[in-house]
Protein backbone atom coordinates (compact mmCIF):
# COMPACT_ATOMS: atom_id res chain seq x y z
CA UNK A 1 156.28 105.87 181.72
CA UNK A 2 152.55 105.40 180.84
CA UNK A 3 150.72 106.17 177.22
CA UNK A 4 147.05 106.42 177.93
CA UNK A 5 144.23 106.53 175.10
CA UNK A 6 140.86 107.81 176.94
CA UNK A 7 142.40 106.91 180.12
CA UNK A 8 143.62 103.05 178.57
CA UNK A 9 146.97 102.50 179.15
CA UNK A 10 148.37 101.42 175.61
CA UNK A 11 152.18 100.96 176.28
CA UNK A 12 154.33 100.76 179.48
CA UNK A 13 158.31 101.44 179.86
CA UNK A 14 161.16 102.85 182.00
CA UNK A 15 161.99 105.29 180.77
CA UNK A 16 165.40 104.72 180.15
CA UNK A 17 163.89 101.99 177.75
CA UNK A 18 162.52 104.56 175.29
CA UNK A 19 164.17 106.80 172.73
CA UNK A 20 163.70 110.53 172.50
CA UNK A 21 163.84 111.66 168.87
CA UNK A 22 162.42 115.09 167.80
CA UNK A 23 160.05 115.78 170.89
CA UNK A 24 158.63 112.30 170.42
CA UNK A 25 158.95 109.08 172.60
CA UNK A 26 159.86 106.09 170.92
CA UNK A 27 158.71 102.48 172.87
CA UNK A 28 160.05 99.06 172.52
CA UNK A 29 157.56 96.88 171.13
CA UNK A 30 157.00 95.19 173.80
CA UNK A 31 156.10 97.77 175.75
CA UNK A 32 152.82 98.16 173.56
CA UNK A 33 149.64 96.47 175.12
CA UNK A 34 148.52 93.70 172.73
CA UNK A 35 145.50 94.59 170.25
CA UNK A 36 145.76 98.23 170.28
CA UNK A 37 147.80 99.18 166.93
CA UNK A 38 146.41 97.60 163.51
CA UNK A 39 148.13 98.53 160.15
CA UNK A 40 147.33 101.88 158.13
CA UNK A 41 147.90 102.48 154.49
CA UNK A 42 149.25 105.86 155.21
CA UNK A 43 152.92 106.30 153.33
CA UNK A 44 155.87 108.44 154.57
CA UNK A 45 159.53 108.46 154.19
CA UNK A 46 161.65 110.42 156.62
CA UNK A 47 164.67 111.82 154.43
CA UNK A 48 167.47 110.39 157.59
CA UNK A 49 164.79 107.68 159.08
CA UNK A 50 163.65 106.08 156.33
CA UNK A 51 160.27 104.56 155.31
CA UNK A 52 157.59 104.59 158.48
CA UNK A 53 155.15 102.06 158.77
CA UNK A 54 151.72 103.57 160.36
CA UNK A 55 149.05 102.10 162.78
CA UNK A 56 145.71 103.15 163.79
CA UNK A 57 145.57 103.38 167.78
CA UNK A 58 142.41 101.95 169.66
CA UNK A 59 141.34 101.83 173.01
CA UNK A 60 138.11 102.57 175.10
CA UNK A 61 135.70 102.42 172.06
CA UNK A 62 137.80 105.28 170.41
CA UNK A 63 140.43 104.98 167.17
CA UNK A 64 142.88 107.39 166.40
CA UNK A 65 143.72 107.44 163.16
CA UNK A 66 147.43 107.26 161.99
CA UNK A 67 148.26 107.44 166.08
CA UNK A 68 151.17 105.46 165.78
CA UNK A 69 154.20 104.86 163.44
CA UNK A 70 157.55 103.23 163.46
CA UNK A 71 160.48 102.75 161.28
CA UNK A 72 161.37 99.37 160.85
CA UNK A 73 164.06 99.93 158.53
CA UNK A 74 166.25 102.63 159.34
CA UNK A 75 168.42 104.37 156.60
CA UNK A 76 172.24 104.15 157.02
CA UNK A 77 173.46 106.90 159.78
CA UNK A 78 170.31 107.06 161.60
CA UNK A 79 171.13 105.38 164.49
CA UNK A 80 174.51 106.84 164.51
CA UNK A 81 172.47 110.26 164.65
CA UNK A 82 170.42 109.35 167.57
CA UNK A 83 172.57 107.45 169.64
CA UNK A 84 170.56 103.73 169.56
CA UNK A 85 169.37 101.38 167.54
CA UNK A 86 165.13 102.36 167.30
CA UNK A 87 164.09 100.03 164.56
CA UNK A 88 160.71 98.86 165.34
CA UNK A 89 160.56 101.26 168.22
CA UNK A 90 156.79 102.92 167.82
CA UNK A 91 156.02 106.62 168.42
CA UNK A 92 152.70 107.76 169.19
CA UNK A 93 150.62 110.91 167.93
CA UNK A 94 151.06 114.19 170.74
CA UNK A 95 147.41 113.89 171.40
CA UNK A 96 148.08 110.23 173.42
CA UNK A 97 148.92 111.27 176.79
CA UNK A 98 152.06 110.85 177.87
CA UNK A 99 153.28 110.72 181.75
């Protein structure tokens, strides 16, 4: 699976690499192209997840704002409730395409 930015391709997996969680994908690091996420001072706490840790997205001149987030330190249960471990695993904004 592909996550484009105007067209960019920002992160590459198999899909049986990511981790489905509320009508979101979830990628492995690694899977994210270097230089596209930088840090955002946006704060939010998931009541199961647990603290999220937001980037900016850029790519092709353009920066979404807030386009990305992860949870790098999951509260106790969550990954009992989803089935895997997705610390670190980053979720992008529904306006990234997706295929």
């Amino acid at each position: 699976m592909k996550a484009r930015l105007n067209g960019v391709v920002i992160a590459e997996a198999e899909e049986s690499d990511l981790v489905r969680i509320e009508g979101n994908w979830y990628w492995p690091p690694v899977s994210v192209a270097d230089g596209v996420l930088s840090p955002s001072p946006t704060a939010y706490t998931c009541p199961w997840k647990g603290p999220a840790r937001y980037h900016h997205v850029t790519a092709a001149g353009e920066t979404l704002h807030d386009g990305a987030w992860a949870y790098p330190d999951l509260r106790p249960g969550a990954v009992e409730r989803v089935g895997t471990d997705f610390a670190g695993y980053i979720a992008f904004d529904r306006s990234i395409e997706i295929s």
